[in-house]
N, C-alpha and C. Protein backbone atom coordinates (compact mmCIF):
# COMPACT_ATOMS: atom_id res chain seq x y z
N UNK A 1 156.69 175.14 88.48
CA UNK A 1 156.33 175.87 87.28
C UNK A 1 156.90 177.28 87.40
N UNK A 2 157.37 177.76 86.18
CA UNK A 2 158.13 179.21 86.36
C UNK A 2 157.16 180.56 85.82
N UNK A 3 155.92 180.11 86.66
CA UNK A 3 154.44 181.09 86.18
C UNK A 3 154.10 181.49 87.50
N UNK A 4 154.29 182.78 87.94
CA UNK A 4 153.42 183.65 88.82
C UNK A 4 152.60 183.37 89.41
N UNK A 5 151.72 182.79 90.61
CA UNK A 5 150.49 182.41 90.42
C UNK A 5 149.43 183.64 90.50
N UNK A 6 149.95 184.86 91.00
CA UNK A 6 149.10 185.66 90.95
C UNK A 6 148.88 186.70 88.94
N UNK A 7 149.61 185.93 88.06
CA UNK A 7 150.04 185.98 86.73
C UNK A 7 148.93 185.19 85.90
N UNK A 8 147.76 184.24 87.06
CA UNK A 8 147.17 183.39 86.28
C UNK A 8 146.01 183.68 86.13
N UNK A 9 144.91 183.19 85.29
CA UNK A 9 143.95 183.97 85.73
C UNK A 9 143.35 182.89 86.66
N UNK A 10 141.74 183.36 87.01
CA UNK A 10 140.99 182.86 87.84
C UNK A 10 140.53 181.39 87.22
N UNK A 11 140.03 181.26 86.08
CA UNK A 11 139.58 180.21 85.56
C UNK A 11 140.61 179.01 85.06
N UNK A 12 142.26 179.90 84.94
CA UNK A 12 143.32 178.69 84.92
C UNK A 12 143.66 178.36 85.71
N UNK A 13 143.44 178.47 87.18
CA UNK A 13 143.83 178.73 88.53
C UNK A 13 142.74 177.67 88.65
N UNK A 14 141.86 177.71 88.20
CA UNK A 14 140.72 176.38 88.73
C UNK A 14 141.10 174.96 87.78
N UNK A 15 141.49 175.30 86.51
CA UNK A 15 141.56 174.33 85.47
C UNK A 15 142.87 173.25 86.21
N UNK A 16 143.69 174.04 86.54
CA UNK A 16 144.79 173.70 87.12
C UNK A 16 144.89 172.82 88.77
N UNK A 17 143.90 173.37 89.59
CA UNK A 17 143.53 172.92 90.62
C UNK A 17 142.49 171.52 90.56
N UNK A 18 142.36 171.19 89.24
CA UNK A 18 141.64 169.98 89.05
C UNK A 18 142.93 168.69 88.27
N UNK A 19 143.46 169.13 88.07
CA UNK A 19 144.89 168.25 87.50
C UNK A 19 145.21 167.56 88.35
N UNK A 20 145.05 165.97 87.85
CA UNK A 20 146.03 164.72 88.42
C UNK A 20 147.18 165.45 88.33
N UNK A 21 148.32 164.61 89.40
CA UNK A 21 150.18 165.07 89.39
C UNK A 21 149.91 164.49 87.84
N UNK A 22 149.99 163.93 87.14
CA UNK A 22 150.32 162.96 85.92
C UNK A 22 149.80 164.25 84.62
N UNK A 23 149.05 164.77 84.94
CA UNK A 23 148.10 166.17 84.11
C UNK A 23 149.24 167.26 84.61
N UNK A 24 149.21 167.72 85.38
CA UNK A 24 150.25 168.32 85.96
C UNK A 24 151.51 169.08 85.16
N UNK A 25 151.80 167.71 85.64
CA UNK A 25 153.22 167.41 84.56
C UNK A 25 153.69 167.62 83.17
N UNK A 26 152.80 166.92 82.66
CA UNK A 26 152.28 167.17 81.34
C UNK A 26 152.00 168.91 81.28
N UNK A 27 151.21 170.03 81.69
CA UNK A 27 151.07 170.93 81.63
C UNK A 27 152.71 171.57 81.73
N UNK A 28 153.32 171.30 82.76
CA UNK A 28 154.78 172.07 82.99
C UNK A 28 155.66 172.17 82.24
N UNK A 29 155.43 170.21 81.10
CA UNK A 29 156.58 169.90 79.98
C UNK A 29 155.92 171.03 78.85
N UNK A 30 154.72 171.17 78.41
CA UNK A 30 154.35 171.58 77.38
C UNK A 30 154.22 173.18 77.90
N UNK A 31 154.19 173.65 78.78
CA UNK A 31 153.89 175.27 79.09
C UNK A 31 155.58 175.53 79.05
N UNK A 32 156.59 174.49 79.29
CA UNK A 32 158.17 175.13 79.16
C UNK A 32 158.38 175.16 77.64
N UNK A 33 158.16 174.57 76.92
CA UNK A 33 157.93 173.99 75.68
C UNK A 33 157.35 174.80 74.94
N UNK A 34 156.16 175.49 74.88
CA UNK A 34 155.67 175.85 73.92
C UNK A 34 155.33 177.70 74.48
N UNK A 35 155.45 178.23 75.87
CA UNK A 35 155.65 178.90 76.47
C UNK A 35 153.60 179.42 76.13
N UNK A 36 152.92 178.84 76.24
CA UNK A 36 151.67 179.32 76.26
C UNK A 36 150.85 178.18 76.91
N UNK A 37 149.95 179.20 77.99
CA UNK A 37 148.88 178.24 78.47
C UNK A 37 148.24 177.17 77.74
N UNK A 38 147.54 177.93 77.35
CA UNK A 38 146.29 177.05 75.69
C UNK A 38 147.49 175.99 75.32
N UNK A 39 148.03 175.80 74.99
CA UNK A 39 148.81 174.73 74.23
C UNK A 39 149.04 174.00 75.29
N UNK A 40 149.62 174.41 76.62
CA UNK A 40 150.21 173.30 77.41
C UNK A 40 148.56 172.54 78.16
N UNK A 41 147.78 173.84 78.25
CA UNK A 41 146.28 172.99 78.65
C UNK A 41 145.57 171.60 77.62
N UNK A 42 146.01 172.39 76.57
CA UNK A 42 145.70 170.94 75.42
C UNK A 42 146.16 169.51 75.55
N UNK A 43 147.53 169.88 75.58
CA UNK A 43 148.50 168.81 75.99
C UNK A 43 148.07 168.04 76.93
N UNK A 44 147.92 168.64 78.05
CA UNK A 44 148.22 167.64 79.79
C UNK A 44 146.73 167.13 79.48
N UNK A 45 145.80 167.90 78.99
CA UNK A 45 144.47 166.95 78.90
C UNK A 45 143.85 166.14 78.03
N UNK A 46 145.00 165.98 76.93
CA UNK A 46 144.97 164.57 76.01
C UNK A 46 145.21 163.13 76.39
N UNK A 47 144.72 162.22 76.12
CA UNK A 47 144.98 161.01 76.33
C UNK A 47 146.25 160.73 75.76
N UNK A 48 147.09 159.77 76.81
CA UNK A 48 148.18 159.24 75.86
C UNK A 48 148.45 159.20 74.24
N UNK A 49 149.14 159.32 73.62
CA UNK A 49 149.07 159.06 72.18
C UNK A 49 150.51 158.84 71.49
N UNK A 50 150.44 158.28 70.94
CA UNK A 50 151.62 158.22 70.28
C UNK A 50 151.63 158.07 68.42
N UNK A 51 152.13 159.01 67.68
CA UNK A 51 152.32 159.01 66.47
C UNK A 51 153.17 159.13 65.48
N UNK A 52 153.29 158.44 64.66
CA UNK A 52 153.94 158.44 63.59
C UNK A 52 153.95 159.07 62.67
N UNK A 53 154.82 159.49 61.77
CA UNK A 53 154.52 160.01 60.42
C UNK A 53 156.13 160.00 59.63
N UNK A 54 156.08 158.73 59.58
CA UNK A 54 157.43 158.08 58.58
C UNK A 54 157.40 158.54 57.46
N UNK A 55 156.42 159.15 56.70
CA UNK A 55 156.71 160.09 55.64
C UNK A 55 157.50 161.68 55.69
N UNK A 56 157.06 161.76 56.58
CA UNK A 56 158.26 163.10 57.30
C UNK A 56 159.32 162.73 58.52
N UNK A 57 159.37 161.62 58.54
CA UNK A 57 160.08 161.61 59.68
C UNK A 57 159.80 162.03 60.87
N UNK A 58 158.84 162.31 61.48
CA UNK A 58 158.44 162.79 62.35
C UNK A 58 157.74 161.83 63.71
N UNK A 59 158.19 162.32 64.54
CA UNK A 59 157.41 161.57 66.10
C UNK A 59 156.02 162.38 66.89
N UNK A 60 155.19 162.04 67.61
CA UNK A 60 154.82 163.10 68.03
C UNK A 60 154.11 161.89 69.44
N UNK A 61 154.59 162.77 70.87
CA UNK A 61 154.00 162.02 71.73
C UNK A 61 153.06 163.12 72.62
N UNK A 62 151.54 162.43 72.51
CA UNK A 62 150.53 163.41 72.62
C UNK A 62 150.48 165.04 71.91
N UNK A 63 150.97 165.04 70.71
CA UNK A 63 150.64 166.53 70.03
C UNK A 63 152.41 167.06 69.97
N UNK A 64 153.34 166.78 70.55
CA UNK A 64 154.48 167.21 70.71
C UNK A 64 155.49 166.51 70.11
N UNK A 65 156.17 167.13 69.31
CA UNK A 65 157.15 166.77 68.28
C UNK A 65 158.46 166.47 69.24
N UNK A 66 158.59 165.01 68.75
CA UNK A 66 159.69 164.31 69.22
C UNK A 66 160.90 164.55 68.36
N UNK A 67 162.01 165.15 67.94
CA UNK A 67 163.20 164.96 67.44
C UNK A 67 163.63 163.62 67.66
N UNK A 68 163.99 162.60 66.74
CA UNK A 68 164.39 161.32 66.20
C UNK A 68 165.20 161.09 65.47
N UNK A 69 166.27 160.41 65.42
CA UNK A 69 166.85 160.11 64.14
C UNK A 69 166.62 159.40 63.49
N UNK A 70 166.73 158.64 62.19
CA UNK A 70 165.92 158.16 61.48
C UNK A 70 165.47 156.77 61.75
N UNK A 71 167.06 155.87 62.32
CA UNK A 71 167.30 154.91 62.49
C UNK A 71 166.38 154.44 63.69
N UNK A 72 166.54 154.67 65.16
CA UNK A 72 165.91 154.86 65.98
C UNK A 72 164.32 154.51 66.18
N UNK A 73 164.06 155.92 64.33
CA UNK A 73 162.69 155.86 64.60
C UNK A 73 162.29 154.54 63.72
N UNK A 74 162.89 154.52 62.88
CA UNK A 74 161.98 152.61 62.64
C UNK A 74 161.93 151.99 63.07
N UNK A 75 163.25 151.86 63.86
CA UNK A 75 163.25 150.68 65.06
C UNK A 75 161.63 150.36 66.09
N UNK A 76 161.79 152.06 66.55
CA UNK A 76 160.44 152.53 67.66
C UNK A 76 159.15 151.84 66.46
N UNK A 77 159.40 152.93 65.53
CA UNK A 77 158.15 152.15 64.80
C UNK A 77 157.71 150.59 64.05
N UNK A 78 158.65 149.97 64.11
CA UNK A 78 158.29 148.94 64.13
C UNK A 78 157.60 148.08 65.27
N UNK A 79 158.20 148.40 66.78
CA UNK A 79 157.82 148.11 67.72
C UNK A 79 156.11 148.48 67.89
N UNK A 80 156.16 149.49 67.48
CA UNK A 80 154.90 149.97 68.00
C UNK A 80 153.69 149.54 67.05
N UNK A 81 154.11 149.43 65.38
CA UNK A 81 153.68 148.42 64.73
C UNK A 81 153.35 146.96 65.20
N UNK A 82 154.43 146.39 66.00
CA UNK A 82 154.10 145.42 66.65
C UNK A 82 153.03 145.07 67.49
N UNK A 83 152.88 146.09 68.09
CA UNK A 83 152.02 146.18 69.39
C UNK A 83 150.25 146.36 68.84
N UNK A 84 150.46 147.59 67.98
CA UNK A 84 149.41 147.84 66.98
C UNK A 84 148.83 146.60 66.64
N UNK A 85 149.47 145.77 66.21
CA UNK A 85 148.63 144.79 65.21
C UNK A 85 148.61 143.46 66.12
N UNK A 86 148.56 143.56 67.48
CA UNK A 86 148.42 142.87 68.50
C UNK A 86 149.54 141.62 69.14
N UNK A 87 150.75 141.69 68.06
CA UNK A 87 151.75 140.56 68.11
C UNK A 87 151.92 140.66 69.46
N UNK A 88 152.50 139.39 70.29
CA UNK A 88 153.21 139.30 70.94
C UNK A 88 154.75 140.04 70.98
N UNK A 89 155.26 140.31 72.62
CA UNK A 89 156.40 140.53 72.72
C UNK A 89 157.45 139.92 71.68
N UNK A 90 158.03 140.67 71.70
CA UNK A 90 159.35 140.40 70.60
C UNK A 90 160.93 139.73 71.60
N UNK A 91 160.97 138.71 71.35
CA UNK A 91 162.33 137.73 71.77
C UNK A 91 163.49 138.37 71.05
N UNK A 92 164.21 139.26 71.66
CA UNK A 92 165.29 138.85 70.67
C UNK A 92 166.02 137.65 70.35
N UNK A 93 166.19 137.38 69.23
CA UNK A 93 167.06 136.67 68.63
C UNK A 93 168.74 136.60 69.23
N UNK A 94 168.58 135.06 69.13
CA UNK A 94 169.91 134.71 69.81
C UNK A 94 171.10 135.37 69.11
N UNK A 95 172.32 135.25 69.63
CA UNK A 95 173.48 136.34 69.26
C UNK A 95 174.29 135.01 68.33
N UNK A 96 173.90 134.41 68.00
CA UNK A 96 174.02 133.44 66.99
C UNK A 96 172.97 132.93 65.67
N UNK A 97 172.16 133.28 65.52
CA UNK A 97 171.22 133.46 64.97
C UNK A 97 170.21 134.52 64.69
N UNK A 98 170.57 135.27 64.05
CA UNK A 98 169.76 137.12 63.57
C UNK A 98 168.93 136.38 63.30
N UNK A 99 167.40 137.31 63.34
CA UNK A 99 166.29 137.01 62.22
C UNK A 99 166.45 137.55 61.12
N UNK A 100 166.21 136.78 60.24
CA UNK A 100 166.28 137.59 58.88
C UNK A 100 164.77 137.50 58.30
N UNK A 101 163.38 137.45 58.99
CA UNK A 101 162.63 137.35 58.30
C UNK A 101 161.83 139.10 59.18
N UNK A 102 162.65 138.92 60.52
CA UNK A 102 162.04 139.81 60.81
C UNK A 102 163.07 141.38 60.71
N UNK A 103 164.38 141.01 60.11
CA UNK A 103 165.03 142.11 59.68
C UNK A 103 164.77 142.38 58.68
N UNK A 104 163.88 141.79 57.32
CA UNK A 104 163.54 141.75 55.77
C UNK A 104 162.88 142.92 56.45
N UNK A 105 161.71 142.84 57.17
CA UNK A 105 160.71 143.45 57.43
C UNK A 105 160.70 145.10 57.66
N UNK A 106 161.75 144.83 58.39
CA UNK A 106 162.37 146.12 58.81
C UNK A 106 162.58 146.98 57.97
N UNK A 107 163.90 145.91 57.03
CA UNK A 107 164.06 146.79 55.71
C UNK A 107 163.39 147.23 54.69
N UNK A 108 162.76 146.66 54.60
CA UNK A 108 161.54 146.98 53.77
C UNK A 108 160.76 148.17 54.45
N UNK A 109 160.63 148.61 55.72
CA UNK A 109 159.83 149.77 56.39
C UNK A 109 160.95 150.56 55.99
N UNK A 110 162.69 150.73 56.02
CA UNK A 110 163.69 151.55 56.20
C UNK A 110 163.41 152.03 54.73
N UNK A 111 163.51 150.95 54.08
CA UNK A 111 163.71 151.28 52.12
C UNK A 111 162.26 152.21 51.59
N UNK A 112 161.58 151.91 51.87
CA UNK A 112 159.91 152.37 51.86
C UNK A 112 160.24 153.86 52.31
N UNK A 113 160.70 154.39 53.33
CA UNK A 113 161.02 155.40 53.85
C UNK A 113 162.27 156.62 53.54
N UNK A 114 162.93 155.78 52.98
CA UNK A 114 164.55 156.59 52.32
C UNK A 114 165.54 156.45 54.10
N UNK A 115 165.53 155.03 54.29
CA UNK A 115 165.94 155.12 55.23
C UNK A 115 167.67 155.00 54.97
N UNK A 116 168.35 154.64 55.93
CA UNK A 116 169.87 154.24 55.50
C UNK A 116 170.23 153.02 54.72
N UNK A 117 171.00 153.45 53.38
CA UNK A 117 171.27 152.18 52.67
C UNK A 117 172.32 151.13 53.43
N UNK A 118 173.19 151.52 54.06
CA UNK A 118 174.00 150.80 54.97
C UNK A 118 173.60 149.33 55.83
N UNK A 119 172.69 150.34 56.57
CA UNK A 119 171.81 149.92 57.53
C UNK A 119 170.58 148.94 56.85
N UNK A 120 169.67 149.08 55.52
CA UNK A 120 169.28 148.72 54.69
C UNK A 120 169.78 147.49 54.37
N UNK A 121 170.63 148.01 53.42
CA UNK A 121 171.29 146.20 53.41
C UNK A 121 172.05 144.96 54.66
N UNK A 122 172.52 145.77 55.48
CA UNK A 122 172.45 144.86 56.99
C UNK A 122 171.60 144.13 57.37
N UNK A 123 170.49 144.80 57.33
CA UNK A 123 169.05 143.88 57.47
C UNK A 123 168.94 142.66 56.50
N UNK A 124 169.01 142.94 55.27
CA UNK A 124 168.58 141.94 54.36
C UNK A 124 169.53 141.05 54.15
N UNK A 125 171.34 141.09 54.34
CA UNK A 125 172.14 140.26 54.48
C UNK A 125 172.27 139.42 55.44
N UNK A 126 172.10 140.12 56.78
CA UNK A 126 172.96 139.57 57.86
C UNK A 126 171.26 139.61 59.11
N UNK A 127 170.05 140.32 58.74
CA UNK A 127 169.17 140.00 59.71
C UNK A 127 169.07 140.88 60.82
N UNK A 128 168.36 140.86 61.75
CA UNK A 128 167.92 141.56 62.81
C UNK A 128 168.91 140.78 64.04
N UNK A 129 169.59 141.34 64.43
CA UNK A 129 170.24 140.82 65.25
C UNK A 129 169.80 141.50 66.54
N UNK A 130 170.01 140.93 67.74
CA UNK A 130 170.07 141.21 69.28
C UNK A 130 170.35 142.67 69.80
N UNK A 131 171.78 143.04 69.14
CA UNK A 131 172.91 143.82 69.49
C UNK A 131 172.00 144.86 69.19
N UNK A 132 171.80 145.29 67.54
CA UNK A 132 170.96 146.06 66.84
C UNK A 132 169.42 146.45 67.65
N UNK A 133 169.06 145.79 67.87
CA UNK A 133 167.39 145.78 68.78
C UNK A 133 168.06 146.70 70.44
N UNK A 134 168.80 145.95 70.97
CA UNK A 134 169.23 146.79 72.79
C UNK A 134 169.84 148.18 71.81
N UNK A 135 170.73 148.22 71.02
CA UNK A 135 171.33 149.72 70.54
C UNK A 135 170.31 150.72 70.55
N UNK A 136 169.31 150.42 69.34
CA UNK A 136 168.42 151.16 69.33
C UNK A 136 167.12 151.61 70.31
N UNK A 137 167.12 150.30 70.75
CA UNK A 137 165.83 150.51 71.89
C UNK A 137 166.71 151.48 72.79
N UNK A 138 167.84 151.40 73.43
CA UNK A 138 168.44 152.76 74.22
C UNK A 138 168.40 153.92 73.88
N UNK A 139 168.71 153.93 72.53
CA UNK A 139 169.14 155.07 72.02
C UNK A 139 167.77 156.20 72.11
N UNK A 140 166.60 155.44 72.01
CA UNK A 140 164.75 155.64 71.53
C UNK A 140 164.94 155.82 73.14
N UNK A 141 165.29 155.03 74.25
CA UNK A 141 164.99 155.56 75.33
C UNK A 141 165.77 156.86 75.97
N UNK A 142 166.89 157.08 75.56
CA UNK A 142 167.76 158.06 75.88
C UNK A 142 166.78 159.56 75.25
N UNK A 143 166.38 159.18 73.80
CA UNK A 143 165.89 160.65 73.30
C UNK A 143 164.25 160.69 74.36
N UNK A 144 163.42 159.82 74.30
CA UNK A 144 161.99 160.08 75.11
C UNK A 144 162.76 160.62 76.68
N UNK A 145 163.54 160.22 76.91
CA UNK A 145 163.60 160.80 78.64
C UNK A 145 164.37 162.25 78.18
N UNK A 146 165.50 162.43 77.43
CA UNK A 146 165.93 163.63 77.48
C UNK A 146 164.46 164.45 77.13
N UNK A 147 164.17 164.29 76.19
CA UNK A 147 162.72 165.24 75.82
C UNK A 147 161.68 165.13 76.80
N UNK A 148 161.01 164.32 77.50
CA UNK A 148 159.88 163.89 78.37
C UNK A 148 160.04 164.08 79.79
N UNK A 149 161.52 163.06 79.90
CA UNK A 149 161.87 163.17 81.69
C UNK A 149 161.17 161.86 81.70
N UNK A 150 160.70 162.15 83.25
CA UNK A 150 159.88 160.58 84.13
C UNK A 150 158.71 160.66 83.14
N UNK A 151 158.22 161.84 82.31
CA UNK A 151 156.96 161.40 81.38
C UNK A 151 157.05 160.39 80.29
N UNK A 152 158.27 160.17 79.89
CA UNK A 152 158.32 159.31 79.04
C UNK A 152 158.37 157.74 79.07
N UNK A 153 158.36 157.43 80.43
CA UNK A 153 157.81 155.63 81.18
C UNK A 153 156.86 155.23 80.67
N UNK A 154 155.65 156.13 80.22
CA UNK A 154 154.61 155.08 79.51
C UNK A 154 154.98 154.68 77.65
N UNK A 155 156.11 155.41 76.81
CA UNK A 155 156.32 154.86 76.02
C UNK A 155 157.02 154.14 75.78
N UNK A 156 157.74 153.48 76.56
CA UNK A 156 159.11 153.44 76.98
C UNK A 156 158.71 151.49 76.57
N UNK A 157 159.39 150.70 76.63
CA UNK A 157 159.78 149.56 76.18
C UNK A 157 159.36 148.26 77.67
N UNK A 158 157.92 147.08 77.55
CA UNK A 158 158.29 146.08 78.78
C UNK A 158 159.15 145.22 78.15
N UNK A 159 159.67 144.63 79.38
CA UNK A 159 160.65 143.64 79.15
C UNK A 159 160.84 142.53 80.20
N UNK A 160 160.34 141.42 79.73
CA UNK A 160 160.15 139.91 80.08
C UNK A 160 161.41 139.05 79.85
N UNK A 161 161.60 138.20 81.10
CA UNK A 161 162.91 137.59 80.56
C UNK A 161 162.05 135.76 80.69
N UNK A 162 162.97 135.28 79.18
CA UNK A 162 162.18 134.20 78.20
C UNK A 162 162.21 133.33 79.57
N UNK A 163 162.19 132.23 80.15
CA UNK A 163 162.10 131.62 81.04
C UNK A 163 162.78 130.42 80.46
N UNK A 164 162.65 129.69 79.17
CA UNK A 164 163.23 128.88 78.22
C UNK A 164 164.34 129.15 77.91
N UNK A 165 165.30 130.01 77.08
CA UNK A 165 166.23 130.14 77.23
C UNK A 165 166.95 131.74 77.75
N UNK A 166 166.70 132.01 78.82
CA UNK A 166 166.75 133.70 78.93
C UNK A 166 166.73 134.64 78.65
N UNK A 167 166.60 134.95 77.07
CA UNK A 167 166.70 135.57 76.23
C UNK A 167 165.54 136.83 76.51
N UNK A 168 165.30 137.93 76.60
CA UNK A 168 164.53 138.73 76.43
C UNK A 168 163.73 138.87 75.61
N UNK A 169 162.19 139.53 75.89
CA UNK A 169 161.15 139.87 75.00
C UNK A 169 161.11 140.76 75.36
N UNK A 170 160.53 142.05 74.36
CA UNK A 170 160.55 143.77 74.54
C UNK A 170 158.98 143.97 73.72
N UNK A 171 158.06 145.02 74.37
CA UNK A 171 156.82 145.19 73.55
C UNK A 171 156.92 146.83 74.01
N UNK A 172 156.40 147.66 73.57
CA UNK A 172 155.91 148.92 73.91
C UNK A 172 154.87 148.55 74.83
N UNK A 173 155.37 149.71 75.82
CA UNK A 173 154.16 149.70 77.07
C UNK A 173 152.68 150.48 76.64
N UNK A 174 152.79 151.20 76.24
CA UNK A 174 151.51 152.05 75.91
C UNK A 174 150.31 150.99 74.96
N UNK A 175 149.27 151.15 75.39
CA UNK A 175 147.89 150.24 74.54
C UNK A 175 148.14 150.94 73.49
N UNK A 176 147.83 149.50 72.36
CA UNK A 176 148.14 149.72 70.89
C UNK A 176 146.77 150.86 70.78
N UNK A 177 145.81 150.87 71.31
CA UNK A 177 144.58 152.07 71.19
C UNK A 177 145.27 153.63 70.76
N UNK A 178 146.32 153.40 71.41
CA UNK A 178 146.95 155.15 71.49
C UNK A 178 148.01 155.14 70.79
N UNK A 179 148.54 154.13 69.81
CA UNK A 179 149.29 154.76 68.87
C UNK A 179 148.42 154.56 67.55
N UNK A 180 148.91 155.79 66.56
CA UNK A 180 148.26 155.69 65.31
C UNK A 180 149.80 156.60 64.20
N UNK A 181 149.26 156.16 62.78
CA UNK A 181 150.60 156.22 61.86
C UNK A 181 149.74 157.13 60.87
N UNK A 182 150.29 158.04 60.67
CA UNK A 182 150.01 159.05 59.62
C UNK A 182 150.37 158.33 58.20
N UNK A 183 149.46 158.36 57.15
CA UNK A 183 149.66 157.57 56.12
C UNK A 183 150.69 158.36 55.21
């Protein structure tokens, strides 16, 4: 941490001396971040969370605004929709066969949103394909670690390989308890 310790006071000096490494951490991302105690104390002592707000475009993991691009973020939010409403892991779809019932779906979250017309109609022509699902799930993991670091492993994507035909299943790791969607 790039804080003095004789800079702290007595009672953050104790608050601090009670922090899991995992609390910790959380305090260091949000005290570099927001450059004030009080805010980064808020932070590290929130429960996981993860939120939405597809009406602004916006991410927020535990109180802290995620920068997203748009695409990305439906992707994430669909996933986490997934998880939310208790579905099972998600298979991708063979590289011969897109879903198109579960790319409708999509599009319909993208179109609902002012998402990309491009991208929009891809879905509803041609389906959710494989390629599309690993692109984006990287891309969602590339921005949580640049922003988070090692904090960003609990939002981060499991992944099961099908045993039937090898194909991968992907769910968000975090309990659907801790994400919620701004209406």
């Amino acid at each position: 941490m790039n804080v003095k310790p004789d800079s702290l006071s007595k009672e953050l000096k104790q608050q601090l001396s009670k922090m899991d490494p995992n609390q910790l951490a959380w305090f260091e991302l949000a005290y570099g971040r927001y450059d004030s105690f009080e805010i980064a104390l808020q932070i590290s002592q929130r429960e996981d969370s993860l939120e939405f707000d597809l009406k602004n475009r916006r991410l927020f993991v535990k109180g802290i605004e995620i920068p997203m691009a748009k695409t990305p973020l439906f992707y994430y939010y669909w996933y986490a929709k997934r998880k939310q409403m208790g579905d099972e892991p998600y298979i991708n779809p063979s590289k011969m066969r897109p879903d198109t019932i579960a790319g409708a779906q999509l599009a319909d979250i993208m179109h609902r949103y002012n998402g990309t017309d491009r991208t929009i109609e891809e879905l509803k022509k041609h389906g959710l394909k494989a390629k599309s699902l690993d692109l984006n799930r990287n891309k969602v993991k590339e921005i949580l670690i640049d922003e988070l670091g090692e904090l960003a492993q609990a939002y981060l994507f499991d992944s099961q390989r099908d045993a039937r035909d090898a194909r991968s299943r992907y769910q968000l790791k975090l309990a659907s308890s801790s994400i919620s969607f701004r209406p």
